[in-house]
Every structure is written in C-alpha cells, then in structure tokens.
N, C-alpha and C. Protein backbone atom coordinates (compact mmCIF):
# COMPACT_ATOMS: atom_id res chain seq x y z
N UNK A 1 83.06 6.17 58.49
CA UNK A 1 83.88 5.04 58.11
C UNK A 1 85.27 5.52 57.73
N UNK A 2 86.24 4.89 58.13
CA UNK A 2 87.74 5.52 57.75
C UNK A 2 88.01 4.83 56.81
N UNK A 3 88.88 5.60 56.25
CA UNK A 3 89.61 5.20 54.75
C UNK A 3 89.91 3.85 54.52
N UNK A 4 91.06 3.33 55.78
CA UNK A 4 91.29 1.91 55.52
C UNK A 4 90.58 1.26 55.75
N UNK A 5 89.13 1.38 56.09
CA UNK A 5 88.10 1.00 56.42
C UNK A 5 87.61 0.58 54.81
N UNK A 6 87.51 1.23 53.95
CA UNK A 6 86.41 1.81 53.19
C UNK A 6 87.70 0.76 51.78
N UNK A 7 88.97 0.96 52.19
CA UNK A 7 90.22 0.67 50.79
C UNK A 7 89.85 -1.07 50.79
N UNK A 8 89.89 -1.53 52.19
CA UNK A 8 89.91 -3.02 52.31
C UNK A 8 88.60 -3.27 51.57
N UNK A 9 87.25 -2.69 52.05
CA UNK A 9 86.47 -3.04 50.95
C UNK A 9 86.59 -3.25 49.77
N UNK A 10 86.80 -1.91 49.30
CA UNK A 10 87.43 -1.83 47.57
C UNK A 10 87.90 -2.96 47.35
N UNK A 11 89.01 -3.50 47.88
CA UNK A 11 90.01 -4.28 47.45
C UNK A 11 89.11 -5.72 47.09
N UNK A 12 88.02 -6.11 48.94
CA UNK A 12 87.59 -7.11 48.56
C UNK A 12 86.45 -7.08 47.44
N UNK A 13 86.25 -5.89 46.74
CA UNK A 13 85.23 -6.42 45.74
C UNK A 13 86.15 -6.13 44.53
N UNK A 14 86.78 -5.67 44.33
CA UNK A 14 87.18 -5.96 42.91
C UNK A 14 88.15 -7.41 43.13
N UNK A 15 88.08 -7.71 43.70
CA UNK A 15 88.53 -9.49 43.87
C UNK A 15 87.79 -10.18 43.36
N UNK A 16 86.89 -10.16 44.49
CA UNK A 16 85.45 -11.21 44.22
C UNK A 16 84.71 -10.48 42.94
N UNK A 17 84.68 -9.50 41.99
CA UNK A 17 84.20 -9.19 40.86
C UNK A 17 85.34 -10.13 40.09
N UNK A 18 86.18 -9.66 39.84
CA UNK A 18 87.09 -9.99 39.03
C UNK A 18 87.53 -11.39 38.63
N UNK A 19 87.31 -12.51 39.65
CA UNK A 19 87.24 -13.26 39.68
C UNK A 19 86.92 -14.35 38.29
N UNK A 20 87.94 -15.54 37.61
CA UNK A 20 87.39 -15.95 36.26
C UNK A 20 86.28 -17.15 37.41
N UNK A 21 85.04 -17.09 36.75
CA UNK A 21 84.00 -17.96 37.47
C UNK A 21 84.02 -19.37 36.97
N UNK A 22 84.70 -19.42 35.26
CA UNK A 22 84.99 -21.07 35.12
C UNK A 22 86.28 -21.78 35.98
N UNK A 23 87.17 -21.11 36.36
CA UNK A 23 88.50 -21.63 36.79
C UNK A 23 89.30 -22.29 36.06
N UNK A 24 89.12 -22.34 34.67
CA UNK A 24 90.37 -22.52 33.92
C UNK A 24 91.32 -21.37 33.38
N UNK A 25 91.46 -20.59 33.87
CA UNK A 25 92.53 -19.02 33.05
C UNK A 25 92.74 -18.81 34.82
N UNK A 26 93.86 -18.53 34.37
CA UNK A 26 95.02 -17.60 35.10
C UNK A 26 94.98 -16.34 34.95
N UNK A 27 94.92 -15.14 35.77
CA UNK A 27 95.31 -13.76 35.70
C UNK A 27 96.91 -13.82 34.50
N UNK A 28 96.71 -13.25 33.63
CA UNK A 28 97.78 -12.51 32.85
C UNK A 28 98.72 -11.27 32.95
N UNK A 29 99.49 -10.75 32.45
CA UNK A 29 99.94 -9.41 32.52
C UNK A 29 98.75 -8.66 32.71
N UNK A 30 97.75 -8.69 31.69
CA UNK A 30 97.01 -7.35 31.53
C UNK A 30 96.02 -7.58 32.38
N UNK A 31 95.79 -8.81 32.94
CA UNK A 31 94.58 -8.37 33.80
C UNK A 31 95.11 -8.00 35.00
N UNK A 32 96.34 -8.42 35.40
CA UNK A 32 97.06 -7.23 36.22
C UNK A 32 97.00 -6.07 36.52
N UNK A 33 97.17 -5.79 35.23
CA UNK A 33 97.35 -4.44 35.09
C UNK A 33 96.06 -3.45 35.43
N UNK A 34 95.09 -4.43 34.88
CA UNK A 34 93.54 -3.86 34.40
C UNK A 34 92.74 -3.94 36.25
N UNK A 35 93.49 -4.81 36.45
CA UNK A 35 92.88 -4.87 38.31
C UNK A 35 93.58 -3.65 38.87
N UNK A 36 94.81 -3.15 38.41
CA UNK A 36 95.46 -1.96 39.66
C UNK A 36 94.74 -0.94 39.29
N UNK A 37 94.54 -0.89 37.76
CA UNK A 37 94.25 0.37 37.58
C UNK A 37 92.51 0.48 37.92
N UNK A 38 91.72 -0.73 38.15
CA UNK A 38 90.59 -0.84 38.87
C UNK A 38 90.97 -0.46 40.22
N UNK A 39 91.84 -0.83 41.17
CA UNK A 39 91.91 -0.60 42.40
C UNK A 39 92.53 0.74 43.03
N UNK A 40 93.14 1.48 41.93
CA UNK A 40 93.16 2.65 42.04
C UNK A 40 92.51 3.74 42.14
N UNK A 41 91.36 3.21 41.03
CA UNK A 41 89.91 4.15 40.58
C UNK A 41 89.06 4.18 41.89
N UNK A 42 88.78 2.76 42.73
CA UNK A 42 87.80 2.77 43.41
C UNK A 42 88.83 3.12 44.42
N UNK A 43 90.08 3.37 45.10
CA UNK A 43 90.44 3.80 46.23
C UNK A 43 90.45 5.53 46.06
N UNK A 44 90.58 5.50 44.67
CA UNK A 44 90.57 7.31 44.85
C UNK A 44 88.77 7.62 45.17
N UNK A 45 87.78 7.38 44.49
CA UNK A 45 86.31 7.29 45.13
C UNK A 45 86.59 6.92 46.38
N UNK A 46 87.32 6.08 46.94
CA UNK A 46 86.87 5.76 48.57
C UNK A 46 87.19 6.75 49.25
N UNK A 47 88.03 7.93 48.89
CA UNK A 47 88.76 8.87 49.17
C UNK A 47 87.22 9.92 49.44
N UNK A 48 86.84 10.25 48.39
CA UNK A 48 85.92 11.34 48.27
C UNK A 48 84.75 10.46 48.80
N UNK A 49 84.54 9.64 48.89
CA UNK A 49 83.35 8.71 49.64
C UNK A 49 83.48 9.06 51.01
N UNK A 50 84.53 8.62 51.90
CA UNK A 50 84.55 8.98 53.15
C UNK A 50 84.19 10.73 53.43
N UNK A 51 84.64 11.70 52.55
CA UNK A 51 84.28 13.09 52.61
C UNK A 51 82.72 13.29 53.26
N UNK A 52 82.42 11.99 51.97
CA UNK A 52 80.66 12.96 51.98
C UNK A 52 80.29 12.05 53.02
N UNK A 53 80.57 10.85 53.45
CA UNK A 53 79.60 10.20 53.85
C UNK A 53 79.30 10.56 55.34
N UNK A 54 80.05 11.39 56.06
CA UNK A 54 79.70 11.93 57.39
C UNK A 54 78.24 13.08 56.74
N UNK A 55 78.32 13.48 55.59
CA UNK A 55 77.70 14.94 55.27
C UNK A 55 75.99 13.60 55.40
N UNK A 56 76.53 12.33 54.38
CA UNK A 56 75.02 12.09 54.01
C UNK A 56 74.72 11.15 55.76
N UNK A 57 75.35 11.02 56.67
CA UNK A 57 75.16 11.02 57.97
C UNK A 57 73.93 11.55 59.11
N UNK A 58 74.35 13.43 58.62
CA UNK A 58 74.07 14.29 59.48
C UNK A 58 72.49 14.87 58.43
N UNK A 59 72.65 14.58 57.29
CA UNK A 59 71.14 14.77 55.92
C UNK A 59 70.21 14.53 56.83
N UNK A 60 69.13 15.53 56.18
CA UNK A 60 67.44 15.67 56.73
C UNK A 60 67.21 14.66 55.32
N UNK A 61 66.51 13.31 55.87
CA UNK A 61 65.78 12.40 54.66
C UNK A 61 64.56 13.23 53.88
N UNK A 62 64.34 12.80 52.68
CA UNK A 62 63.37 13.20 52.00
C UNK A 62 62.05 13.15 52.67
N UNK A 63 61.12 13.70 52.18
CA UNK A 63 60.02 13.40 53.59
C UNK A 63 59.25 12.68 52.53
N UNK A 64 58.30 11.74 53.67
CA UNK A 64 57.96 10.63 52.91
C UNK A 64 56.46 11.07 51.87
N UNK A 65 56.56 12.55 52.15
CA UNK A 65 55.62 12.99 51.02
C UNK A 65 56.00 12.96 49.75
N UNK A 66 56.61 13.21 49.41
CA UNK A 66 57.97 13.46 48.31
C UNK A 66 58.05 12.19 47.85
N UNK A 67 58.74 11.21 48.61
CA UNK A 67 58.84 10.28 47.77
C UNK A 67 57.39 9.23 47.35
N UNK A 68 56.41 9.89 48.37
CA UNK A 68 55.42 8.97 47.80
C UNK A 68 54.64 9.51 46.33
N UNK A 69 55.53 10.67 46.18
CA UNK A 69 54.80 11.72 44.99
C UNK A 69 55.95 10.86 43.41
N UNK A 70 56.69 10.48 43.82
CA UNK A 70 58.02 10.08 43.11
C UNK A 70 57.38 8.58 42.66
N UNK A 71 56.39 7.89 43.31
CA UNK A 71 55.59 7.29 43.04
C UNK A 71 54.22 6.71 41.75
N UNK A 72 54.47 6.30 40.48
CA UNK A 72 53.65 7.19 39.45
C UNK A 72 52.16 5.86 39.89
N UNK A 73 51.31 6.05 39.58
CA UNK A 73 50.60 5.28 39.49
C UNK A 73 50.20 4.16 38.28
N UNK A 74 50.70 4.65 37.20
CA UNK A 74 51.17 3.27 36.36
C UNK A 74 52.56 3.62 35.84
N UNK A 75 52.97 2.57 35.15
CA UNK A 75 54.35 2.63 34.61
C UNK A 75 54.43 1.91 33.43
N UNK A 76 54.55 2.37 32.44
CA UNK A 76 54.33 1.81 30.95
C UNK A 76 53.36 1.25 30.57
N UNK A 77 51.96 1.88 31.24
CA UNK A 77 50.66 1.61 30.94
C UNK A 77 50.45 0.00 32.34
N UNK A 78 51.17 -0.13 32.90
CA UNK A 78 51.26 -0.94 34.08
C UNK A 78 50.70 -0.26 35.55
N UNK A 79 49.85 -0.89 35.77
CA UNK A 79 49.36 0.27 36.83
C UNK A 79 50.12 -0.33 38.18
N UNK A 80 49.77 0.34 39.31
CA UNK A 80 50.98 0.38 40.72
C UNK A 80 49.70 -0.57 40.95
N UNK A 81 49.88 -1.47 41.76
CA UNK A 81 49.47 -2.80 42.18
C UNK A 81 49.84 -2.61 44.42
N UNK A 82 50.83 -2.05 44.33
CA UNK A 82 50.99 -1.86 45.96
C UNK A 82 52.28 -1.24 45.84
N UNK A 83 52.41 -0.19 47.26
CA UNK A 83 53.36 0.47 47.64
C UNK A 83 53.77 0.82 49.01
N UNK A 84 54.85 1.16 49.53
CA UNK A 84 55.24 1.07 50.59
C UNK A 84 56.20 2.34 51.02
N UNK A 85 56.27 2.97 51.99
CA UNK A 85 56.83 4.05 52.37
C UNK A 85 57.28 3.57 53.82
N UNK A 86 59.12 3.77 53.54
CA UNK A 86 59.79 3.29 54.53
C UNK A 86 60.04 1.75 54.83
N UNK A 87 60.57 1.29 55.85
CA UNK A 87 60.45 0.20 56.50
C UNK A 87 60.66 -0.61 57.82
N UNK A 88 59.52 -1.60 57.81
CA UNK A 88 59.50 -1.72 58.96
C UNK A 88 60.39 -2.35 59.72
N UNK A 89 61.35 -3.16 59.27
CA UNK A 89 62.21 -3.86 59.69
C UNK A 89 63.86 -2.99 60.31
N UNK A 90 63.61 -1.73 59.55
CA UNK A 90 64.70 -0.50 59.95
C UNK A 90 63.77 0.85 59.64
N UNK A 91 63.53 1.03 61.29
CA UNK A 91 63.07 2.37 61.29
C UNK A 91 63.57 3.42 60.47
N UNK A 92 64.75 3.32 60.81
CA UNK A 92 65.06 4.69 60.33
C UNK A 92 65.95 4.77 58.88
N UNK A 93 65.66 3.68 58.23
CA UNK A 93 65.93 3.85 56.45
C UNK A 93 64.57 4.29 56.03
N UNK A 94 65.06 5.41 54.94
CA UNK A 94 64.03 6.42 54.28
C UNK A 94 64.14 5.64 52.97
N UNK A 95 62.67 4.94 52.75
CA UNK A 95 62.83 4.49 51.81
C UNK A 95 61.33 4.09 51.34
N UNK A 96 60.70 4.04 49.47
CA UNK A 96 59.92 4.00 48.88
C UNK A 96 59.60 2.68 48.02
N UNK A 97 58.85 1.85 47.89
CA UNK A 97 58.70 0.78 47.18
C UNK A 97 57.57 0.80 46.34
N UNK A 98 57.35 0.23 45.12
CA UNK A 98 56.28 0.04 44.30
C UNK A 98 56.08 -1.25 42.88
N UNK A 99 55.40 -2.10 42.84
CA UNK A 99 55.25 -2.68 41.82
C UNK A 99 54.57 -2.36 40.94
N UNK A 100 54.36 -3.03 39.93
CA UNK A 100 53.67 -2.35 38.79
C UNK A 100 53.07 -4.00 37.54
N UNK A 101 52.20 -4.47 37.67
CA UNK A 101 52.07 -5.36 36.90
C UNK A 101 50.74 -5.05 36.03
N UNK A 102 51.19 -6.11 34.58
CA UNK A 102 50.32 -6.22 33.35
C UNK A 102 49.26 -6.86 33.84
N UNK A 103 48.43 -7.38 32.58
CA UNK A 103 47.32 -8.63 32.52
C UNK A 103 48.08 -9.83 32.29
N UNK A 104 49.13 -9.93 31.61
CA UNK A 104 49.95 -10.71 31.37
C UNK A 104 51.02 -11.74 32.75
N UNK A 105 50.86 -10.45 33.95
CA UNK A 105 51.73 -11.32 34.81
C UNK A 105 53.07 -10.62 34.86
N UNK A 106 53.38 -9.32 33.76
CA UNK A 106 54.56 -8.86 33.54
C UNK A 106 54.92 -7.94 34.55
N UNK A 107 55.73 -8.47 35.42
CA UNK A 107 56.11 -7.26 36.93
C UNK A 107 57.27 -6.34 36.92
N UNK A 108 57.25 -4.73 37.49
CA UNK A 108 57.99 -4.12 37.08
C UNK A 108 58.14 -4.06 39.01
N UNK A 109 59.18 -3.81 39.65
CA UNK A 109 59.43 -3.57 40.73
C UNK A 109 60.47 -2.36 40.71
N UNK A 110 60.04 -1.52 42.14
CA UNK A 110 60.76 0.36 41.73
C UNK A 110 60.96 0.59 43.25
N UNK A 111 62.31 0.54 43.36
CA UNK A 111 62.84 1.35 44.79
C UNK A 111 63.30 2.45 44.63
N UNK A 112 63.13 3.35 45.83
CA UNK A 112 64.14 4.20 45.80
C UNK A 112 65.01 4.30 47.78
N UNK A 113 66.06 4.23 47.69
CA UNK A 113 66.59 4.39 49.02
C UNK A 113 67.47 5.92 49.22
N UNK A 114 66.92 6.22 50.07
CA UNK A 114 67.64 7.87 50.76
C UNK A 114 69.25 7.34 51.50
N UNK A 115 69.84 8.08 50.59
CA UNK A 115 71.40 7.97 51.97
C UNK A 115 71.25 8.40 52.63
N UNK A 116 70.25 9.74 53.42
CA UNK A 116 70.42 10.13 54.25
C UNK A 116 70.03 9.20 55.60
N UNK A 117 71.17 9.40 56.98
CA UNK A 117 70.59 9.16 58.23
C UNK A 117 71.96 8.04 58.46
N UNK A 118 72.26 7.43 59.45
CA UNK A 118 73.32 6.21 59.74
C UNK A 118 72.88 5.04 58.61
N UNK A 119 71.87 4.03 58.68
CA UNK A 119 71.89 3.02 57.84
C UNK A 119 71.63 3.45 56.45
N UNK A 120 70.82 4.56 55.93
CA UNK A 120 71.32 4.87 54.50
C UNK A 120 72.63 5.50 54.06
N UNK A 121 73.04 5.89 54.66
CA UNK A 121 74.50 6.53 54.23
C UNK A 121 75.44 5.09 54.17
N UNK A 122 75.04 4.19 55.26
CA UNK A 122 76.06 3.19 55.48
C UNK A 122 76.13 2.41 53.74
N UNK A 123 74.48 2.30 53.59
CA UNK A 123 74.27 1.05 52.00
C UNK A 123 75.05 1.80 50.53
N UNK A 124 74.58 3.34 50.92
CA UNK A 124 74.95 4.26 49.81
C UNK A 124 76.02 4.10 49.73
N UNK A 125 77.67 3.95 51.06
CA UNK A 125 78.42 4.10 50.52
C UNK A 125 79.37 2.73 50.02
N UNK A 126 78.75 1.65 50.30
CA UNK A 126 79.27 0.52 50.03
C UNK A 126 78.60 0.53 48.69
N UNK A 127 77.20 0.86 48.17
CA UNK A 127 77.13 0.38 46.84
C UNK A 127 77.87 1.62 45.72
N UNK A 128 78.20 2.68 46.08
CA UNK A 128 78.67 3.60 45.62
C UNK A 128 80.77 2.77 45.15
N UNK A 129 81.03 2.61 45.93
CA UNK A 129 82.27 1.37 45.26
C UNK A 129 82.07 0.55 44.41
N UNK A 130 80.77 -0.10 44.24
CA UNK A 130 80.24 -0.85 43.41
C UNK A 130 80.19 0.11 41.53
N UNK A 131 79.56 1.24 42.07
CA UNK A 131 79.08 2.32 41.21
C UNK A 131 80.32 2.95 40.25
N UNK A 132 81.83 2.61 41.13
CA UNK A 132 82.63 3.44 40.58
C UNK A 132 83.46 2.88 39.60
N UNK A 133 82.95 1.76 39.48
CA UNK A 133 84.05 0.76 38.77
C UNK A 133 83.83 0.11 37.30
N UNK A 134 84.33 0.29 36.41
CA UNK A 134 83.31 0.14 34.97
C UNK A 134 84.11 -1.26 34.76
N UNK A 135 83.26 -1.80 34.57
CA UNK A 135 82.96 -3.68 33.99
C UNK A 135 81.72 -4.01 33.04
N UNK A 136 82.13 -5.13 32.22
CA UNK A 136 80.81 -5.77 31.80
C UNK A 136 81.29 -7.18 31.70
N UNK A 137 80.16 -8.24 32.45
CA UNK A 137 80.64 -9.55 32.46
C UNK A 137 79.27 -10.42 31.57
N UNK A 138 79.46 -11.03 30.86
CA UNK A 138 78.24 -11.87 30.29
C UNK A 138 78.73 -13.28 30.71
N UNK A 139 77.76 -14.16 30.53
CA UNK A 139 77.59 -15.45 30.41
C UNK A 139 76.00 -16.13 29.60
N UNK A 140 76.45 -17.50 29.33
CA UNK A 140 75.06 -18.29 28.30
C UNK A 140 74.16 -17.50 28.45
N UNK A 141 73.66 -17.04 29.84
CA UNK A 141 72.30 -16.65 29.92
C UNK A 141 72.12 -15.06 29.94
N UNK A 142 73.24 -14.39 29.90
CA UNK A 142 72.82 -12.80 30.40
C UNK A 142 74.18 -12.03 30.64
N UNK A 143 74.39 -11.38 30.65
CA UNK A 143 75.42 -10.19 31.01
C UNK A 143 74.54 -9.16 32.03
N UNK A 144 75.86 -8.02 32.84
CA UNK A 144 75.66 -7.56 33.70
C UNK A 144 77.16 -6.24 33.35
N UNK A 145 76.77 -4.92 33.07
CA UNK A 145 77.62 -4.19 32.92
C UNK A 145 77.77 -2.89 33.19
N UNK A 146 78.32 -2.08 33.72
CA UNK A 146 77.94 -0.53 34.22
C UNK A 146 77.96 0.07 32.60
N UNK A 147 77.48 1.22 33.14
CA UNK A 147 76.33 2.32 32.25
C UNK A 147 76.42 3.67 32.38
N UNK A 148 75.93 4.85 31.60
CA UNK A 148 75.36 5.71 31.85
C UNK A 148 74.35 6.25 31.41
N UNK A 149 73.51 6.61 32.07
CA UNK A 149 71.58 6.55 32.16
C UNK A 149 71.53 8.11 32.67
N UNK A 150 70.98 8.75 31.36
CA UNK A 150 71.15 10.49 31.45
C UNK A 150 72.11 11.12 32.57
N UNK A 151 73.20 10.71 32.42
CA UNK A 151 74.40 10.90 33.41
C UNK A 151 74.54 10.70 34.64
N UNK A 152 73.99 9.86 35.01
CA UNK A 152 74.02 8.97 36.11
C UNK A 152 74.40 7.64 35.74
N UNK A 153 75.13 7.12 36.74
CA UNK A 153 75.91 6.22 36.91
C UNK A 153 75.16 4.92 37.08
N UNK A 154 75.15 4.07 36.58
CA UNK A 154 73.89 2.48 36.58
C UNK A 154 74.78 1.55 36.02
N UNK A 155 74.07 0.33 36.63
CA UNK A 155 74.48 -0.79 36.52
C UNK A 155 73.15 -1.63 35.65
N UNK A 156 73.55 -2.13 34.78
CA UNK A 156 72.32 -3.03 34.41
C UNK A 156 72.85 -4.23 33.85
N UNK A 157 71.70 -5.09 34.08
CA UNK A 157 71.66 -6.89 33.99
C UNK A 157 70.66 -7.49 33.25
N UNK A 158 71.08 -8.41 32.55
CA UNK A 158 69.64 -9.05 31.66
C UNK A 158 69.85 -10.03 32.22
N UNK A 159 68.71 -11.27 32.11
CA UNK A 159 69.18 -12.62 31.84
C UNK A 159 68.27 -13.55 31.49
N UNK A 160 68.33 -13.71 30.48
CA UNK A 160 67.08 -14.72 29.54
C UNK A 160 66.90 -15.93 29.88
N UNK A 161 65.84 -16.17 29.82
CA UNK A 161 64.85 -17.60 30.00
C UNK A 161 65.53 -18.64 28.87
N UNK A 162 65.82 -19.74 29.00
CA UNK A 162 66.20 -20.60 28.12
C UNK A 162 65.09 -21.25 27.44
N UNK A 163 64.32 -21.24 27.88
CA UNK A 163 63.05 -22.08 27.41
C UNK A 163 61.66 -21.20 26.20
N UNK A 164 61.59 -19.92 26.81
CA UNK A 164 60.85 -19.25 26.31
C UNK A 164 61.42 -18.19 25.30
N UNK A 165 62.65 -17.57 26.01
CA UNK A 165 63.61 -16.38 25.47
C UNK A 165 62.95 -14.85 26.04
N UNK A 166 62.20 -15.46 26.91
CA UNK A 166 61.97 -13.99 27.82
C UNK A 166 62.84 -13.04 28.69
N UNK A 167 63.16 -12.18 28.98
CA UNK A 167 63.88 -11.63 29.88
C UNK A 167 63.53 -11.08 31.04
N UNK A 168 64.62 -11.23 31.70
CA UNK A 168 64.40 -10.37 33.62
C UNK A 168 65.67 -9.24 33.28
N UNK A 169 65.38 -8.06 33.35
CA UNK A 169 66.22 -7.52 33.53
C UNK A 169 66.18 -6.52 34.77
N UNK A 170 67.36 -5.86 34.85
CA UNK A 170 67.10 -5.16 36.13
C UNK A 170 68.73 -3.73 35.85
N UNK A 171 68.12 -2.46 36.66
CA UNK A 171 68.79 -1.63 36.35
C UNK A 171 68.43 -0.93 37.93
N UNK A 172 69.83 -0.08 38.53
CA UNK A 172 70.05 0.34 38.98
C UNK A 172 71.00 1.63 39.25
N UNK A 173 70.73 2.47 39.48
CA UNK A 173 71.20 4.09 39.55
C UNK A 173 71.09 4.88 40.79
N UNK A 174 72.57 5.59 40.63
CA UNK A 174 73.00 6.05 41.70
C UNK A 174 72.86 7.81 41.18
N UNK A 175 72.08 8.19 42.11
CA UNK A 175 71.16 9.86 41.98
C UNK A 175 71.91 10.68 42.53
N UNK A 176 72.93 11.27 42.54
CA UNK A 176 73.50 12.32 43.53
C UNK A 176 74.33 12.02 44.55
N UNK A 177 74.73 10.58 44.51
CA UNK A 177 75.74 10.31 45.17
C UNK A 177 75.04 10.42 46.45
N UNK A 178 73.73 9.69 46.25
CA UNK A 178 72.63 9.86 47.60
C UNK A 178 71.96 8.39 47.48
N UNK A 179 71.23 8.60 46.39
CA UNK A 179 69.50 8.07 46.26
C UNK A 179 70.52 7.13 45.51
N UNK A 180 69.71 5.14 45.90
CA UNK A 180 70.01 4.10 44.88
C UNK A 180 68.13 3.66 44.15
N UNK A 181 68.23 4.40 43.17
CA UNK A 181 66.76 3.48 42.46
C UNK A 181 66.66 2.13 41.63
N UNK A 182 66.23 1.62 41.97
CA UNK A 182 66.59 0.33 40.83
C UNK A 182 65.15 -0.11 40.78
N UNK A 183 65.21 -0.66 39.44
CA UNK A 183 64.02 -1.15 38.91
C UNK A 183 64.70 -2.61 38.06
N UNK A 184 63.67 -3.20 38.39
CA UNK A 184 63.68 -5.03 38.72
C UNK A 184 62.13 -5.44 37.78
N UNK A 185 62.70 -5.90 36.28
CA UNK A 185 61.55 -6.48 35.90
C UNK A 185 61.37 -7.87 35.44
N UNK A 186 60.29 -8.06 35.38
CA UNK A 186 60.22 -10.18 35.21
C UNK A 186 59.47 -10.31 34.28
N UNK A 187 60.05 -10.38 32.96
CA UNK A 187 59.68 -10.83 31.61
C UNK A 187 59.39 -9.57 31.24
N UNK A 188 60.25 -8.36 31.46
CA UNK A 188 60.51 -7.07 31.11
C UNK A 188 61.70 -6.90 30.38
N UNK A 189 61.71 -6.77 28.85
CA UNK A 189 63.24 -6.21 28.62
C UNK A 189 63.58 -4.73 28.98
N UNK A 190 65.14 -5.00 28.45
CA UNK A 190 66.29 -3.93 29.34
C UNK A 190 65.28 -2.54 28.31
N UNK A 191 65.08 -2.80 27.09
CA UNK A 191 64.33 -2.03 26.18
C UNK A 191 63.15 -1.38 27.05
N UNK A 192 62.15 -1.85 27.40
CA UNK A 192 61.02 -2.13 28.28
C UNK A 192 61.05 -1.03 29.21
N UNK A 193 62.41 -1.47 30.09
CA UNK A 193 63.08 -0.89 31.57
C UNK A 193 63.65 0.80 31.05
N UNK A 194 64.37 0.75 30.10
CA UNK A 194 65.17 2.29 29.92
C UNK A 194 63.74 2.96 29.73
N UNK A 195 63.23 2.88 28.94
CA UNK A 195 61.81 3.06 28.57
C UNK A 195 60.90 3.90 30.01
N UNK A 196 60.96 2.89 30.48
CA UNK A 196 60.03 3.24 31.76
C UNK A 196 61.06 4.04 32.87
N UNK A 197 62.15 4.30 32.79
CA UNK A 197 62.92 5.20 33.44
C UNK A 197 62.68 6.97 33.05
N UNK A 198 62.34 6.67 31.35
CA UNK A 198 62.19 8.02 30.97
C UNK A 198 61.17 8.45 31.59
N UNK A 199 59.75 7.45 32.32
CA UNK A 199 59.08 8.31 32.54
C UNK A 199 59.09 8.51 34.17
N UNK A 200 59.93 8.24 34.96
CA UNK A 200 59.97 8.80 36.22
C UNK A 200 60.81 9.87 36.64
N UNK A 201 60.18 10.58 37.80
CA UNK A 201 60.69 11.68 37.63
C UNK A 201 62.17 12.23 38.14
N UNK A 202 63.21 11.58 38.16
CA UNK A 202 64.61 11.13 38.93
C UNK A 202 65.19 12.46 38.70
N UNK A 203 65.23 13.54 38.35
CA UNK A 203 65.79 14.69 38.59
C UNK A 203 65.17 15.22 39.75
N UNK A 204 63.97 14.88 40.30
CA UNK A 204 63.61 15.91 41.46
C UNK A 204 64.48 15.35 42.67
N UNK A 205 64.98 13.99 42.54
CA UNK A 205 66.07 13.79 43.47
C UNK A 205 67.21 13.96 43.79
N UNK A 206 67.90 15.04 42.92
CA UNK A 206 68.63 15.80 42.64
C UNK A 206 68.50 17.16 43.63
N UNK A 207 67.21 17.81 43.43
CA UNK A 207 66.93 18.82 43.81
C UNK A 207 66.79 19.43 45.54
C-alpha cells in the first residue's frame, strides 16, 4: 500500500472519529489544533506502517498448531464451548476463534488474527491507524478509549444495559504490530475482561 494510499486513510478516520455526534458544537481553536496534531501522529505511523507491511506480506503465518495451543480451555472458570481455526470464507486469513460461556449465559468471545499473508497484513494495517491514535469518547451508555494492556497498545469499550446495569464490554490489542486479539464479552465487565487477559498466553505471540 503506498503512503498516499495509507495518509488519505488516516485523514478519513480521524474525521469520522472526531466527529461531535450531537451536532450542536463547532470545532474550536483547540480542537484544531488537537486534530493536526492527531493527523500528524497517525501519518508519521502510516510512514513506518507502509515499511513493515510488505515484511508482514511476505510472513510465514503461525501454524494453526500454535494458535490452537493459544486456545485455553476455560477462561475465568468459563469453559471453551466451541472453536475454530482459520476461515472459511477467506482461505488464506490465519486466524483462531473461541467462546467461552457460564451457567449463567455469561459469554466471553476470543480472536486472534495473524497479519501475516495479503488479507492479514491488509486488516492489520488499517486497524493499526486505528491503534495509533489516543482518544477516549463516552456517552449515557458507555465510553470507548485507547489503553495500555502490559505494553501493548488496546482499545477498550464498555456499554451498560439501562435496565439491569449489566455490562458488554470489549477489548482489543495489537501484539507486535502483527496479531489483533480482542475479546468481546456479554454481561462481562471491563474488570472481568482485564482479568481474563492475564490469563492468556499473549507473549508467545511475540515470539
């Protein structure tokens, strides 16, 4: 992907992020300001993005032993319910799936996607712009704000039930400027979720 390829992106998402969603406020001086110096950050990443992303192109994917080992069979005393290696709809994305539910109904959902190969490198490097840009936006029901999750780079989201005061939260992390894992839970708090991150094993994707 070429640069001006990769800048126009940038540009269109810190737009459509940035965006006020009630439509009464006007951009100000400082959010001016606060957008260039956003659009600076993610064009210098788009910079070093295009570097690697021929490298995570030409990558040998994890083999699907590996990631089915990356796999735990319960998860916060939640046992794996079904799992999936790869997919069928794109051959050639290297990729791992698993749920994890209570007695209760409480579902924990766990990806992991390989950059390596043409269509993982392609997702890695569009969500990797996503990855580079520090925000936190709330509203009535939930906020959504980047992170760092034992030095890795994550995005995480709550958003509560009005009726009950339960939560869905969901967290996602970027492994080496490779691997996107995210874990997606339903009437799981963000508490719940960091929790159950400690116990997977996300350094061997590093390795």
């Amino acid at each position: 992907m070429k640069k001006t390829a990769i800048t126009i992106v940038c540009i269109a998402l810190l737009f459509s992020c940035g965006k006020d969603k009630s439509g009464e406020k006007e951009p100000g001086l400082f959010d001016v300001i606060e957008s260039v110096s956003d659009l600076n950050q993610m064009a210098n990443e788009a910079e070093k993005i295009e570097e690697e992303s021929e490298q995570l192109k030409n990558a040998t994917p994890i083999s699907k032993e590996k990631l089915k080992a990356l796999l735990p069979e319960s998860l916060l005393g939640y046992p794996r319910k079904k799992f999936s290696i790869g997919n069928q709809f794109m051959p050639d994305m290297n990729m791992a799936e698993a749920e994890y539910e209570n007695e209760n109904g409480d579902l924990i959902s766990y990806s992991i996607i390989d950059g390596a190969g043409e269509t993982g490198s392609a997702m890695v490097t569009l969500a990797r712009l996503g990855f580079s840009r520090d925000f936190e936006e709330q509203s009535d029901s939930g906020y959504r704000k980047s992170i760092t999750i034992n030095g890795y780079k994550a995005i995480e989201e709550v958003e509560k039930d009005s009726y009950d005061g339960s939560e869905d939260s969901k967290i996602e992390l970027l492994i080496s400027n490779r691997f996107i894992v995210t874990l997606d839970g339903e009437r799981v708090s963000m508490v719940q979720l960091k929790n159950a991150i400690k116990e997977l094993k996300l350094n061997q994707l590093g390795q």
